[in-house]
C-alpha atoms as a PDB file:
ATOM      1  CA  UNK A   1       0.000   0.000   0.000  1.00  0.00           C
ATOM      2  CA  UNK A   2       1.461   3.179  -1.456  1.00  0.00           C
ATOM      3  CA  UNK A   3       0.578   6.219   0.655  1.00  0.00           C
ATOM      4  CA  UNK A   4       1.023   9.780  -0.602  1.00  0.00           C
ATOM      5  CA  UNK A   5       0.681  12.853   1.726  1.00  0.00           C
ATOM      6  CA  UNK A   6      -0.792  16.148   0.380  1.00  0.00           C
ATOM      7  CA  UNK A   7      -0.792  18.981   2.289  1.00  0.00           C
ATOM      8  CA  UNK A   8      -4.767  19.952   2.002  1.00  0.00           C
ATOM      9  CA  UNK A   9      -8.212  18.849  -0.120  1.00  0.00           C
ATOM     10  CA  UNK A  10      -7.087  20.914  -3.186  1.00  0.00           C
ATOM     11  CA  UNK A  11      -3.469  18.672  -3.329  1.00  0.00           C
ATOM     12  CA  UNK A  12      -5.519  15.785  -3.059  1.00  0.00           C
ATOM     13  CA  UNK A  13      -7.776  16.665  -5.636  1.00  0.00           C
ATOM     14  CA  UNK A  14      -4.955  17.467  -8.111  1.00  0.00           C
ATOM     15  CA  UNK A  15      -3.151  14.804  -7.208  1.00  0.00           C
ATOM     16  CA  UNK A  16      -6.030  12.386  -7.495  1.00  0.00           C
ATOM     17  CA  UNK A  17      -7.354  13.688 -10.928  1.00  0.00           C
ATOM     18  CA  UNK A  18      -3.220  13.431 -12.482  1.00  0.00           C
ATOM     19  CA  UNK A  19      -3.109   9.603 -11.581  1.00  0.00           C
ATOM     20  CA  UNK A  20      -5.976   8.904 -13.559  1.00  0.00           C
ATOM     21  CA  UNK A  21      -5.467  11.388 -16.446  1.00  0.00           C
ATOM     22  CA  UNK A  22      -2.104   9.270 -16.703  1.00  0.00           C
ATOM     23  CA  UNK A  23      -3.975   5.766 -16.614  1.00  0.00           C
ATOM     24  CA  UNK A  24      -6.479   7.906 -19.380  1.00  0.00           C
ATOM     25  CA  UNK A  25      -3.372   8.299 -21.668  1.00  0.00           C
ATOM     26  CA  UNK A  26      -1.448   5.345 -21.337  1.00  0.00           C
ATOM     27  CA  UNK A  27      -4.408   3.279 -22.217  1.00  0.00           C
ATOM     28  CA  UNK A  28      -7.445   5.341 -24.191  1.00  0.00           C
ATOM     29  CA  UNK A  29      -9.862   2.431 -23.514  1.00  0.00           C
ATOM     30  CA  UNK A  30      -9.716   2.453 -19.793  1.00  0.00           C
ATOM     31  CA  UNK A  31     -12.433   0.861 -17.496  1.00  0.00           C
ATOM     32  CA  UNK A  32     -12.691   3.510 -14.553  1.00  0.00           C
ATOM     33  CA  UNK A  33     -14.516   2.015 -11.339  1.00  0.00           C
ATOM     34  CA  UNK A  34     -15.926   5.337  -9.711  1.00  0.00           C
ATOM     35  CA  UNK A  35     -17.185   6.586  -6.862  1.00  0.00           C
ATOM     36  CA  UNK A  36     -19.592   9.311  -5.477  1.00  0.00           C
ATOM     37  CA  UNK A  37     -19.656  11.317  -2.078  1.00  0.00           C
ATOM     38  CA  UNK A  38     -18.155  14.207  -1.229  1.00  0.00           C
ATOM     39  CA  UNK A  39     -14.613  13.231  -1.219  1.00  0.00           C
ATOM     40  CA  UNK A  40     -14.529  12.679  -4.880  1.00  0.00           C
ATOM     41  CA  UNK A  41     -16.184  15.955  -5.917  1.00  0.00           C
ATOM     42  CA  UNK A  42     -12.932  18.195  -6.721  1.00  0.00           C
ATOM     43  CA  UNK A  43     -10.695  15.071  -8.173  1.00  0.00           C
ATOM     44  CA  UNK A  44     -13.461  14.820 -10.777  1.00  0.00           C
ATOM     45  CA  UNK A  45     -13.612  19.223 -11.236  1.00  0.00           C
ATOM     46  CA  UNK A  46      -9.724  18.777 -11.202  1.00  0.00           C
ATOM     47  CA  UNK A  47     -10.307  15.910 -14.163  1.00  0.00           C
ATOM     48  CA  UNK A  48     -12.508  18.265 -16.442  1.00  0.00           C
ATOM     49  CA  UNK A  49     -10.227  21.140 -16.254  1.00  0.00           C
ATOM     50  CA  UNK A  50      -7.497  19.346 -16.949  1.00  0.00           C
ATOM     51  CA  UNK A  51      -8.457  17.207 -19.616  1.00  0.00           C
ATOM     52  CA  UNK A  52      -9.766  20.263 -21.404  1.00  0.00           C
ATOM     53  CA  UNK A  53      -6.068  22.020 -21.243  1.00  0.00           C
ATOM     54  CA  UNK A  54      -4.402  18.807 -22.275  1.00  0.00           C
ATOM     55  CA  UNK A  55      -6.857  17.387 -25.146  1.00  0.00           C
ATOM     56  CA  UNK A  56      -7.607  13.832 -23.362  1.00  0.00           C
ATOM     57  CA  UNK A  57     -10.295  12.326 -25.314  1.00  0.00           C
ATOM     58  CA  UNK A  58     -12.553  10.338 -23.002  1.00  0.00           C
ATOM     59  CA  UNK A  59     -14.225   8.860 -26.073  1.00  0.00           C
ATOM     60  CA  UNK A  60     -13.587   4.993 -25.362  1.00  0.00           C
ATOM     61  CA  UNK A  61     -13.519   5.309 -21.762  1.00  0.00           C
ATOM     62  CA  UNK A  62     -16.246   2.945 -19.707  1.00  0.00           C
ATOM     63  CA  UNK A  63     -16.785   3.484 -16.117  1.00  0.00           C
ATOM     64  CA  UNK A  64     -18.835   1.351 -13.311  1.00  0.00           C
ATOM     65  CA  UNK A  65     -19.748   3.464 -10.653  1.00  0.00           C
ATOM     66  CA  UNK A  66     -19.530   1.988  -7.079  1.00  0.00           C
ATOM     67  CA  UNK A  67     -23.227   1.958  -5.674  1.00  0.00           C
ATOM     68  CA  UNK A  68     -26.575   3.533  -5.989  1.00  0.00           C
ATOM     69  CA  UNK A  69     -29.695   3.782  -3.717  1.00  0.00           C
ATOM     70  CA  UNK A  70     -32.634   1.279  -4.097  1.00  0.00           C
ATOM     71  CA  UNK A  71     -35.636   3.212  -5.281  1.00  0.00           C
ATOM     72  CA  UNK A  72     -34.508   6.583  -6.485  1.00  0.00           C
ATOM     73  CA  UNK A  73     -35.132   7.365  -9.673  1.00  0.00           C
ATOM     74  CA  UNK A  74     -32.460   8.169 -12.180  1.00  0.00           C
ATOM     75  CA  UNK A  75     -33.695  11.960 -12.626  1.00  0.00           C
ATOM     76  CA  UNK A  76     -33.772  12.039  -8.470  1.00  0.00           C
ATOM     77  CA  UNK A  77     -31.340  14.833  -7.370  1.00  0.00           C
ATOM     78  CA  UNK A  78     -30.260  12.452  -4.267  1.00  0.00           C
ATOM     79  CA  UNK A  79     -29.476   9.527  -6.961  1.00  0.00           C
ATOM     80  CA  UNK A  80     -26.105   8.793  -8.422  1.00  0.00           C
ATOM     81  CA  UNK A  81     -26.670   8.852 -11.772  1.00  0.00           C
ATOM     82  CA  UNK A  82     -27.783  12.628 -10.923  1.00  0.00           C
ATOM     83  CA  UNK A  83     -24.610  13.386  -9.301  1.00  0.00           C
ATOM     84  CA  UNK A  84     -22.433  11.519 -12.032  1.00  0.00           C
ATOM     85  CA  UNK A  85     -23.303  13.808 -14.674  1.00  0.00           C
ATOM     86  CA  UNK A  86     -23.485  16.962 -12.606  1.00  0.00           C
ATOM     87  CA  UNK A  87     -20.057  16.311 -11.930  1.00  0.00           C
ATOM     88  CA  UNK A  88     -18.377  14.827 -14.701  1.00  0.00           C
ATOM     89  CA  UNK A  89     -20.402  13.042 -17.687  1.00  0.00           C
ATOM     90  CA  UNK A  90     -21.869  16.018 -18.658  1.00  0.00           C
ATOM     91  CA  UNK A  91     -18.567  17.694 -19.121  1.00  0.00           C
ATOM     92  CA  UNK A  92     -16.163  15.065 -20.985  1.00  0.00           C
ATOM     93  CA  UNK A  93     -16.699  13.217 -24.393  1.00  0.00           C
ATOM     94  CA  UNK A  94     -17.648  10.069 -23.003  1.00  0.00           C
ATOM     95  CA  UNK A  95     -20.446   8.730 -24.340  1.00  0.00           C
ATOM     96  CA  UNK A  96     -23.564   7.549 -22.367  1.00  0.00           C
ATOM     97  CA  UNK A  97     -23.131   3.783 -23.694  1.00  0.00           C
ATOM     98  CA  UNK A  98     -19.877   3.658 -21.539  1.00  0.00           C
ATOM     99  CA  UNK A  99     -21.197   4.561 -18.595  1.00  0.00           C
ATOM    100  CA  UNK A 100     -22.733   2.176 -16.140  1.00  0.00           C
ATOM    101  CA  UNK A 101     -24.464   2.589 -12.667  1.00  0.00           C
ATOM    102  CA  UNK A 102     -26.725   0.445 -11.240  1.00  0.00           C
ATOM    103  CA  UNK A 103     -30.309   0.650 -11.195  1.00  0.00           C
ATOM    104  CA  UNK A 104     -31.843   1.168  -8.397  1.00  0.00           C
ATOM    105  CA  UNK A 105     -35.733   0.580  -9.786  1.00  0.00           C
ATOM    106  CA  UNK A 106     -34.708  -2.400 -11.257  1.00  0.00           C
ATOM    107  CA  UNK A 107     -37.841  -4.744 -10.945  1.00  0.00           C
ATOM    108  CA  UNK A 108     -35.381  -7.101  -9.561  1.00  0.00           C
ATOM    109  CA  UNK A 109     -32.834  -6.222  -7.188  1.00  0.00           C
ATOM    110  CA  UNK A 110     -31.118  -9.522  -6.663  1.00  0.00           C
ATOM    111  CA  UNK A 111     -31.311 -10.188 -11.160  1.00  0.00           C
ATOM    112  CA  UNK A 112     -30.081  -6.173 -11.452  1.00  0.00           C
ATOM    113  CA  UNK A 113     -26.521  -7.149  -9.079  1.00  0.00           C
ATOM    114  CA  UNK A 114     -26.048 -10.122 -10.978  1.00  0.00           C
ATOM    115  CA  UNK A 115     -26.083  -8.614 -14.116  1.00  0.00           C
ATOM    116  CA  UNK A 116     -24.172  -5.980 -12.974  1.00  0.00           C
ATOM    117  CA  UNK A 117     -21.314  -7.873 -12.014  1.00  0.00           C
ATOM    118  CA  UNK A 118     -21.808  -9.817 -15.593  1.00  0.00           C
ATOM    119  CA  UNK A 119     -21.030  -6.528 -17.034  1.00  0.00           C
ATOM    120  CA  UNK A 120     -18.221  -5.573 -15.531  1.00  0.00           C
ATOM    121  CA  UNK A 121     -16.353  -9.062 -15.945  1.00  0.00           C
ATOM    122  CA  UNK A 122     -17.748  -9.011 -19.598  1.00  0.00           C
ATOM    123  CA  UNK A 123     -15.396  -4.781 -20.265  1.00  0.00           C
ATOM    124  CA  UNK A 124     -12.652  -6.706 -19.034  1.00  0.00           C
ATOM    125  CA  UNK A 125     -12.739  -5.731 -15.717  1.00  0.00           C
ATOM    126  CA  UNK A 126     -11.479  -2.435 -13.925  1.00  0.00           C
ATOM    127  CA  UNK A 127      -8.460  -1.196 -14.610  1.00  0.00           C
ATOM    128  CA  UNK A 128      -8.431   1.232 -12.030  1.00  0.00           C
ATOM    129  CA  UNK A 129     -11.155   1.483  -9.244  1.00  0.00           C
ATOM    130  CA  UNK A 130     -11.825   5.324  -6.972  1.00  0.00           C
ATOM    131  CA  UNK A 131     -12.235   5.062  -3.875  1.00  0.00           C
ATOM    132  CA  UNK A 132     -13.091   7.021  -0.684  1.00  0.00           C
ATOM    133  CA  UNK A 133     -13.782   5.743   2.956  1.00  0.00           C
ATOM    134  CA  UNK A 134     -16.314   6.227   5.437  1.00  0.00           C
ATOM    135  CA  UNK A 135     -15.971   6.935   8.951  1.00  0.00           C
ATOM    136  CA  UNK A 136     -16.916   3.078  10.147  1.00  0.00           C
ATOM    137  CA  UNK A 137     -14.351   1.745   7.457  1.00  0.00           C
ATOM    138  CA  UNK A 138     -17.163   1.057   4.667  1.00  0.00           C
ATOM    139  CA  UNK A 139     -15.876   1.602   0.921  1.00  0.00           C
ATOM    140  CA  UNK A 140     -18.619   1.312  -1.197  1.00  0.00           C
ATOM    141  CA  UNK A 141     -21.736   0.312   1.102  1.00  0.00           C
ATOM    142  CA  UNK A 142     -19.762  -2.129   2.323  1.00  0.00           C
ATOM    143  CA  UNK A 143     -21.027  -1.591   5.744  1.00  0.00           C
ATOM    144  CA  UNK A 144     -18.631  -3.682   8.661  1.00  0.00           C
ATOM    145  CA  UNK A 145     -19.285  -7.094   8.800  1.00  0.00           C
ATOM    146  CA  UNK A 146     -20.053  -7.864   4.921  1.00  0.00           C
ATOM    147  CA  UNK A 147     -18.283 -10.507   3.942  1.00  0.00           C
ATOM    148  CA  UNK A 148     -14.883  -9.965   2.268  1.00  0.00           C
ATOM    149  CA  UNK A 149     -16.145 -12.637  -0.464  1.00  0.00           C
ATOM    150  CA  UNK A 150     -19.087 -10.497  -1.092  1.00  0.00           C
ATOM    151  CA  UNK A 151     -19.320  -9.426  -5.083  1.00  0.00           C
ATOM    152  CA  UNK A 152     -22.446  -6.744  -6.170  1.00  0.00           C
ATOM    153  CA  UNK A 153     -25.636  -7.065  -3.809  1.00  0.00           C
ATOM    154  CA  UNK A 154     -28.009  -5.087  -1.879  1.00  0.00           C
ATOM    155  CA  UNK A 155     -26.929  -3.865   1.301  1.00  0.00           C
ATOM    156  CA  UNK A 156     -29.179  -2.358   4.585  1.00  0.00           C
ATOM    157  CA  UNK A 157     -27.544   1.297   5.326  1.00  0.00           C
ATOM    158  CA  UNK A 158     -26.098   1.184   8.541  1.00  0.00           C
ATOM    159  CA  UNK A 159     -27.513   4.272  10.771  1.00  0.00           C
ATOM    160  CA  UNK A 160     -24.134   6.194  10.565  1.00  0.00           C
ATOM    161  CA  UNK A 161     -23.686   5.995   7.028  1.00  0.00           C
ATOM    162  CA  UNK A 162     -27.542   7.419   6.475  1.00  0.00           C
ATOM    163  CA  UNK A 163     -26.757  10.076   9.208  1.00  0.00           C
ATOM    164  CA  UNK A 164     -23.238  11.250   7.270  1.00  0.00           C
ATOM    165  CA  UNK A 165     -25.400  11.451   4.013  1.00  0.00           C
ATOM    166  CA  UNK A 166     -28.373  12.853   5.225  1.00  0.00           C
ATOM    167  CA  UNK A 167     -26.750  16.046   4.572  1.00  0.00           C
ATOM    168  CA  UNK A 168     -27.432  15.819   1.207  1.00  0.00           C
ATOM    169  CA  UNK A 169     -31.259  15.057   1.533  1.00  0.00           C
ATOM    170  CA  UNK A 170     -33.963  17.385   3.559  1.00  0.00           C
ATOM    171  CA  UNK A 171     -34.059  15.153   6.229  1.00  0.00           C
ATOM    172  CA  UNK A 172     -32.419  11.981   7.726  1.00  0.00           C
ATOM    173  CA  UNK A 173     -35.719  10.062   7.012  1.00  0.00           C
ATOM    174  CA  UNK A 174     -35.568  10.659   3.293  1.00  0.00           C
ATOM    175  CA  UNK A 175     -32.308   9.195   3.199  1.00  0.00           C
ATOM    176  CA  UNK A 176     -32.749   5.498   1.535  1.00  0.00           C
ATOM    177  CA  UNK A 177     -32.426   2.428   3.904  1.00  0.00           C
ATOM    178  CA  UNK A 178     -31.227   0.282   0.807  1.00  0.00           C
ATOM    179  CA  UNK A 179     -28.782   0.231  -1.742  1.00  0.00           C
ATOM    180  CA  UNK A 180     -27.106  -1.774  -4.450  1.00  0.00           C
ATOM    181  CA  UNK A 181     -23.471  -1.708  -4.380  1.00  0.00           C
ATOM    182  CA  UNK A 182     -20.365  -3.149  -5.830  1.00  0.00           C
ATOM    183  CA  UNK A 183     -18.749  -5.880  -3.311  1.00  0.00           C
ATOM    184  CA  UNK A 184     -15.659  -6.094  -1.790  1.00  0.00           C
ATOM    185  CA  UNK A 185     -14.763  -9.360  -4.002  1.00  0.00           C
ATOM    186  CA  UNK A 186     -15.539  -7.252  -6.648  1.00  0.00           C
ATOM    187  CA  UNK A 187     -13.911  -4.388  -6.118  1.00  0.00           C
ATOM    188  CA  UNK A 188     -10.608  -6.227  -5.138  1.00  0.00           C
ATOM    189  CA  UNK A 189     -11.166  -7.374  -8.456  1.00  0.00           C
ATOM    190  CA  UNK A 190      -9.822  -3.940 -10.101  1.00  0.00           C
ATOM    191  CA  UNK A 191      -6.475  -4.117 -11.380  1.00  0.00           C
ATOM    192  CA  UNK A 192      -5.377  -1.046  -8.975  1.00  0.00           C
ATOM    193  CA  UNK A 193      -7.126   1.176  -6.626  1.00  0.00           C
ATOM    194  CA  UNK A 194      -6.937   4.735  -5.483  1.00  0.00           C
ATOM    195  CA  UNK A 195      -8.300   5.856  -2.161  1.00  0.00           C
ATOM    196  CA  UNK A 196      -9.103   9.168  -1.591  1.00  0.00           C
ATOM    197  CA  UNK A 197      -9.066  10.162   2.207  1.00  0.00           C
ATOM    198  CA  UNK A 198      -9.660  13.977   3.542  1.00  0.00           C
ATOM    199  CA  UNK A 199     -10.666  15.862   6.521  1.00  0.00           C
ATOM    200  CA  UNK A 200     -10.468  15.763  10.411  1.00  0.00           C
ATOM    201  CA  UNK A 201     -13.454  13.353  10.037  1.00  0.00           C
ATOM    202  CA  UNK A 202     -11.905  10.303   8.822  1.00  0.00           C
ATOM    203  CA  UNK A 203      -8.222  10.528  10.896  1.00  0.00           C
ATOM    204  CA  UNK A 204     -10.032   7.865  12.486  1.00  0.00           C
ATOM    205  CA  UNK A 205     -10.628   6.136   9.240  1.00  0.00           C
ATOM    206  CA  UNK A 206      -7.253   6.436   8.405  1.00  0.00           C
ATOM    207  CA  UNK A 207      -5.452   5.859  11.568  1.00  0.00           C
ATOM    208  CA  UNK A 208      -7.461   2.375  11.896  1.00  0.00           C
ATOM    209  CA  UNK A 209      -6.581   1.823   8.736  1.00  0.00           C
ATOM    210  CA  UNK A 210      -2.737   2.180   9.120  1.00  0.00           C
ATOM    211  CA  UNK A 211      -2.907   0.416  12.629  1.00  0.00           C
ATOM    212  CA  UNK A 212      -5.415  -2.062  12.402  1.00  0.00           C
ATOM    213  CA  UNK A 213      -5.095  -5.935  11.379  1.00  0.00           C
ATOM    214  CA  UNK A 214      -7.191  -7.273   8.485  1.00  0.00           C
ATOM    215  CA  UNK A 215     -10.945  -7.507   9.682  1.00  0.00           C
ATOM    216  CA  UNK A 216     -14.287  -7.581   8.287  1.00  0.00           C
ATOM    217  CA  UNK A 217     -15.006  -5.607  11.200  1.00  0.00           C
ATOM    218  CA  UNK A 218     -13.383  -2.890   9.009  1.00  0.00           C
ATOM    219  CA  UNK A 219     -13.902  -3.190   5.345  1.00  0.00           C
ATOM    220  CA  UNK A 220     -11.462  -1.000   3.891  1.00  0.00           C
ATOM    221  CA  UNK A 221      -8.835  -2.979   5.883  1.00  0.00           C
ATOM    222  CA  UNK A 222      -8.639  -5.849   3.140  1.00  0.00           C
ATOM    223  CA  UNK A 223      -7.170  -3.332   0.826  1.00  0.00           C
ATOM    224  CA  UNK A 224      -3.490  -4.016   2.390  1.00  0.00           C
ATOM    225  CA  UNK A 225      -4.101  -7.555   0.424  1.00  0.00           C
ATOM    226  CA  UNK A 226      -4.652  -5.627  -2.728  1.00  0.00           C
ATOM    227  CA  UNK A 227      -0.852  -5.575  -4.718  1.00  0.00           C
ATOM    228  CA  UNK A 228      -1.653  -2.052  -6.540  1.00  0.00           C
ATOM    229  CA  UNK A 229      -3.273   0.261  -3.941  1.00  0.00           C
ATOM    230  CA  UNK A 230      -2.479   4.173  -3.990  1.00  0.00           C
ATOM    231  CA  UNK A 231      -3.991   5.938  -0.942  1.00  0.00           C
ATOM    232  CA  UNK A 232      -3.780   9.814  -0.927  1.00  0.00           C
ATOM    233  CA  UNK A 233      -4.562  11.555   2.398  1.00  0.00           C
ATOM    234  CA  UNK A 234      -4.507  15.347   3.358  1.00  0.00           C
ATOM    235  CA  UNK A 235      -3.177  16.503   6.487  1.00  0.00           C
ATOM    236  CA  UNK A 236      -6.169  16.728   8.016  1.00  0.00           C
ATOM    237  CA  UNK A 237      -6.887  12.943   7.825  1.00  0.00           C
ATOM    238  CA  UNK A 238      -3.553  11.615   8.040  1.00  0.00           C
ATOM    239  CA  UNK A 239      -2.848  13.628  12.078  1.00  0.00           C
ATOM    240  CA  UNK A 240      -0.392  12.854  14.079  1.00  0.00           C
ATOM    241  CA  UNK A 241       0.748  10.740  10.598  1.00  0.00           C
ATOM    242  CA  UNK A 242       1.526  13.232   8.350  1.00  0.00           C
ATOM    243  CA  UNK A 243       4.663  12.802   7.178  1.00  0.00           C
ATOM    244  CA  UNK A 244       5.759  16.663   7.260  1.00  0.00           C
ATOM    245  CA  UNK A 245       8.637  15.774   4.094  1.00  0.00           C
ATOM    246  CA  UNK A 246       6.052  15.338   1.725  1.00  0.00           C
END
């Protein structure tokens, strides 16, 4: 496990955005496993502006997003598909063919993972998969205790995780008690990962993470068996870690 220190959110973001712009350029088809939150919000800004200045074509990219909530709609400001083209799809070349999400009004739920996870195997895979962290260690909705062997299924939102996102809804009670998201199998799966870690919030995220054994207590802690994982933290997260030479 790689782990770069960046001074604040902005580093990160820039930071964050060049990895993949590099991974964008050195292979044109890319599969990009994405994620949503807050966290990601100024790698993806820092990915528009500067693809734009450098000419990077996002023409034959495909991306999987992470997760989405059971029963929003695709045009519901709260859903993920929303937020995916508010912040980025709307503002490359990629076109909408390439870009998958699950849907959370499938008919069937259970069918709707499966197939999901079909196609994802059937792009080739991820090459390289975003990720952030929540506070209890979940990456995806991978709440504690799921399974490490888990691939994409439907998941009860732990109270926490619907309390740290209610900030985006009107009210905690309108936050979804479901969603489908990618597994931890399956996001092991990728071919390398990036996690994305900022704020005074999660320097308990991180420092668990750093001290911590391998536990399904903690999701994010199977990541030290992954060979290709970058994790990028700001000085906020990282505390009494920081490594001040960065």
């Amino acid at each position: 496990m790689k782990i770069v220190y960046v001074k604040d959110y902005d580093a990160l973001s820039e930071a964050g955005a060049s990895i993949l712009l590099e991974h964008i350029k050195a292979k044109p088809s890319l599969t990009m496993g994405l994620a949503t939150g807050g966290t990601p919000k100024g790698t993806y800004e820092k990915l528009i502006n500067m693809s734009e200045q450098e000419k990077v074509s996002f023409e034959q990219v495909r991306t999987f997003n992470l997760d989405e909530y059971v029963g929003l709609s695709k045009e519901d400001p709260n859903s993920y598909h929303h937020y995916m083209k508010g912040m980025l799809f709307n503002h490359i070349n990629i076109q909408s063919t390439h870009t998958f999400i699950p849907n959370g009004e499938a008919a069937s739920i259970e069918l709707e993972c499966q197939d999901y996870e079909q196609r994802i195997k059937a792009e080739g895979g991820i090459d390289i998969q975003l990720l952030g962290i929540g506070n209890n260690g979940h990456i995806g909705f991978n709440e504690p205790g799921t399974d490490f062997s888990e691939t994409t299924h439907m998941v009860e939102l732990a109270d926490a995780t619907r309390e740290a996102n209610a900030r985006y809804f009107n009210a905690k009670e309108d936050v979804p008690k479901q969603a489908i998201t990618m597994g931890i199998a399956s996001i092991m799966a990728a071919k390398e990962i990036l996690l994305l870690i900022s704020g005074k919030d999660k320097q308990h995220a991180f420092s668990t993470l750093i001290e911590g054994g391998i536990d399904q207590a903690f999701p994010a802690s199977i990541l030290k068996e992954h060979p290709r994982v970058t994790v990028i933290v700001d000085r906020d997260a990282a505390g009494q870690y920081f490594d001040e030479s960065a």
